[in-house]
C-alpha atoms as a PDB file:
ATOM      1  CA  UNK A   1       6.440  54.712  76.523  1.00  0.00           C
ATOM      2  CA  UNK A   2       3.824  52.545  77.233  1.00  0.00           C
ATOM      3  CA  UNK A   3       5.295  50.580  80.109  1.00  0.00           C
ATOM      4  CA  UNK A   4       5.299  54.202  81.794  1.00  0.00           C
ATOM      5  CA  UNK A   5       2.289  55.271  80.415  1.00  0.00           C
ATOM      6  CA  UNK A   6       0.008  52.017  80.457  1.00  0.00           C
ATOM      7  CA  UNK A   7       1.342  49.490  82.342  1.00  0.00           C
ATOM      8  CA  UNK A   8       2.230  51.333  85.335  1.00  0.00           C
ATOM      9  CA  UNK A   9      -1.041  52.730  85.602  1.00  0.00           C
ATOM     10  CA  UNK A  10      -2.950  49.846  84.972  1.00  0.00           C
ATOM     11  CA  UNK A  11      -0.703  48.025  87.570  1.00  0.00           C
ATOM     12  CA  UNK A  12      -0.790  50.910  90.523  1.00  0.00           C
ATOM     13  CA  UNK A  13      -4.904  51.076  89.581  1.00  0.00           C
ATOM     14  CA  UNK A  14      -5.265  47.509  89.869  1.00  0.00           C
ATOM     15  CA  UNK A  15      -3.214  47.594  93.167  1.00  0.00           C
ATOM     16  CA  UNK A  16      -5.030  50.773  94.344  1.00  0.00           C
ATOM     17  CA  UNK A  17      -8.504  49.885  94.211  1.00  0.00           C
ATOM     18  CA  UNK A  18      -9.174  48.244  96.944  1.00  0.00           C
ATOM     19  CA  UNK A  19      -7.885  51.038  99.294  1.00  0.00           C
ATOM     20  CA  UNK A  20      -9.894  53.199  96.791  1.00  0.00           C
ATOM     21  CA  UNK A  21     -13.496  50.895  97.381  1.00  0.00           C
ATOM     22  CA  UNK A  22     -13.054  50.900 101.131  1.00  0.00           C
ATOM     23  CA  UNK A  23     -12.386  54.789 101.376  1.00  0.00           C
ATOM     24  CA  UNK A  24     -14.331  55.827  98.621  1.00  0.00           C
ATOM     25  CA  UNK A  25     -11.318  57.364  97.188  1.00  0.00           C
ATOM     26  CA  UNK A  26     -10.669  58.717  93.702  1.00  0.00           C
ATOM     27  CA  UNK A  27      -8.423  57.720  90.749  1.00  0.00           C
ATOM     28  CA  UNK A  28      -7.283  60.751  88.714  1.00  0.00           C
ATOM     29  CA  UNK A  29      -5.585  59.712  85.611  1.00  0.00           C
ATOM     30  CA  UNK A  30      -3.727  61.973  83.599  1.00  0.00           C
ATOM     31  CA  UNK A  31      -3.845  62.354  79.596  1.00  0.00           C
ATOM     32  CA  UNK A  32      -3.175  64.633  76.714  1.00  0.00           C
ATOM     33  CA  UNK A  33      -5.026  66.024  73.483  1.00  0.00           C
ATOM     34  CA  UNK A  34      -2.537  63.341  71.778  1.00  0.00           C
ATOM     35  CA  UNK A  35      -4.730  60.756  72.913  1.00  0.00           C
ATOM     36  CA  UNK A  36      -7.403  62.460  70.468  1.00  0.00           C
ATOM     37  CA  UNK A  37      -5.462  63.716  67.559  1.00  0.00           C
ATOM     38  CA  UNK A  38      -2.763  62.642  65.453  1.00  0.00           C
ATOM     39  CA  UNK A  39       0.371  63.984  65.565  1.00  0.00           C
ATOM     40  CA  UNK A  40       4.048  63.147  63.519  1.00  0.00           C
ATOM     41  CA  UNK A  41       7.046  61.984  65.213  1.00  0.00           C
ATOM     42  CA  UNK A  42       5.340  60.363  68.336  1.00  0.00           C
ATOM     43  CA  UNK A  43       3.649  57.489  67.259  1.00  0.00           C
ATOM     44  CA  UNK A  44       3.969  55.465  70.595  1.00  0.00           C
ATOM     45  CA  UNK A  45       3.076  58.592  72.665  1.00  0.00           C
ATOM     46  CA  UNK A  46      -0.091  58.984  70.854  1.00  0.00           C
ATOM     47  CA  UNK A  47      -0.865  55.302  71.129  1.00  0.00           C
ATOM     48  CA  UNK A  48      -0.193  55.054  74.631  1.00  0.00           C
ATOM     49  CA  UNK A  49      -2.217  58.164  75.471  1.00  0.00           C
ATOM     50  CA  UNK A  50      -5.113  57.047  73.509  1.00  0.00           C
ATOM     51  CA  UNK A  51      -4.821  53.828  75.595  1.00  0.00           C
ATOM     52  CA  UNK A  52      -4.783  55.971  79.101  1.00  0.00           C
ATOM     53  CA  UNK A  53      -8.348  57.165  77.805  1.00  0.00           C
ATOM     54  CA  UNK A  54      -9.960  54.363  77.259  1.00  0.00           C
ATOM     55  CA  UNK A  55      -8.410  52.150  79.978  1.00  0.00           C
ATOM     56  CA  UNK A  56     -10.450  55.479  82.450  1.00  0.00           C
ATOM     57  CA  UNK A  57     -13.302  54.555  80.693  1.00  0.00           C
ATOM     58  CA  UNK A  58     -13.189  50.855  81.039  1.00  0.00           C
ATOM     59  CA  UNK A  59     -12.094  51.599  84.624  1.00  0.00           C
ATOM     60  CA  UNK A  60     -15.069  53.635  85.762  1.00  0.00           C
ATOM     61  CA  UNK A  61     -17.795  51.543  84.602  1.00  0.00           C
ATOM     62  CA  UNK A  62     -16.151  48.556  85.674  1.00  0.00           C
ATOM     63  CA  UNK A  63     -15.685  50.333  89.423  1.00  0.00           C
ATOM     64  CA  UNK A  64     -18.689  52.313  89.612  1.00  0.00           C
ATOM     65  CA  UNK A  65     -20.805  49.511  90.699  1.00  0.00           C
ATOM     66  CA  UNK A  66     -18.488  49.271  93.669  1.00  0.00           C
ATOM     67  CA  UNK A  67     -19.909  52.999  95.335  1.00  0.00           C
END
């Protein structure tokens, strides 16, 4: 779960953003309400998604000085 959920995106981002700076392109990352609340029965799904969020966060403020 998180190899598909984290690492690839931090990887295609991380790839990406120089193609992104030079074209002023966007990054849309996708997440879900399990990244916010706790469910049973998907532990690592609810990890990884709480991991997409803040990775966006950490993301933006490290690229928005790059506009």
């Amino acid at each position: 779960v998180f190899n598909l959920n984290v690492r690839a995106m931090y990887h295609l981002t991380m790839l990406a953003t120089p193609h992104l700076i030079e074209t002023k392109g966007n990054i849309v990352n996708v997440s879900s309400v399990n990244g916010l609340r706790s469910f049973p029965g998907v532990l690592a799904y609810c990890m990884s998604k709480s991991a997409v969020d803040q990775f966006t966060r950490c993301v933006a403020l490290e690229l928005a000085s790059k506009q």
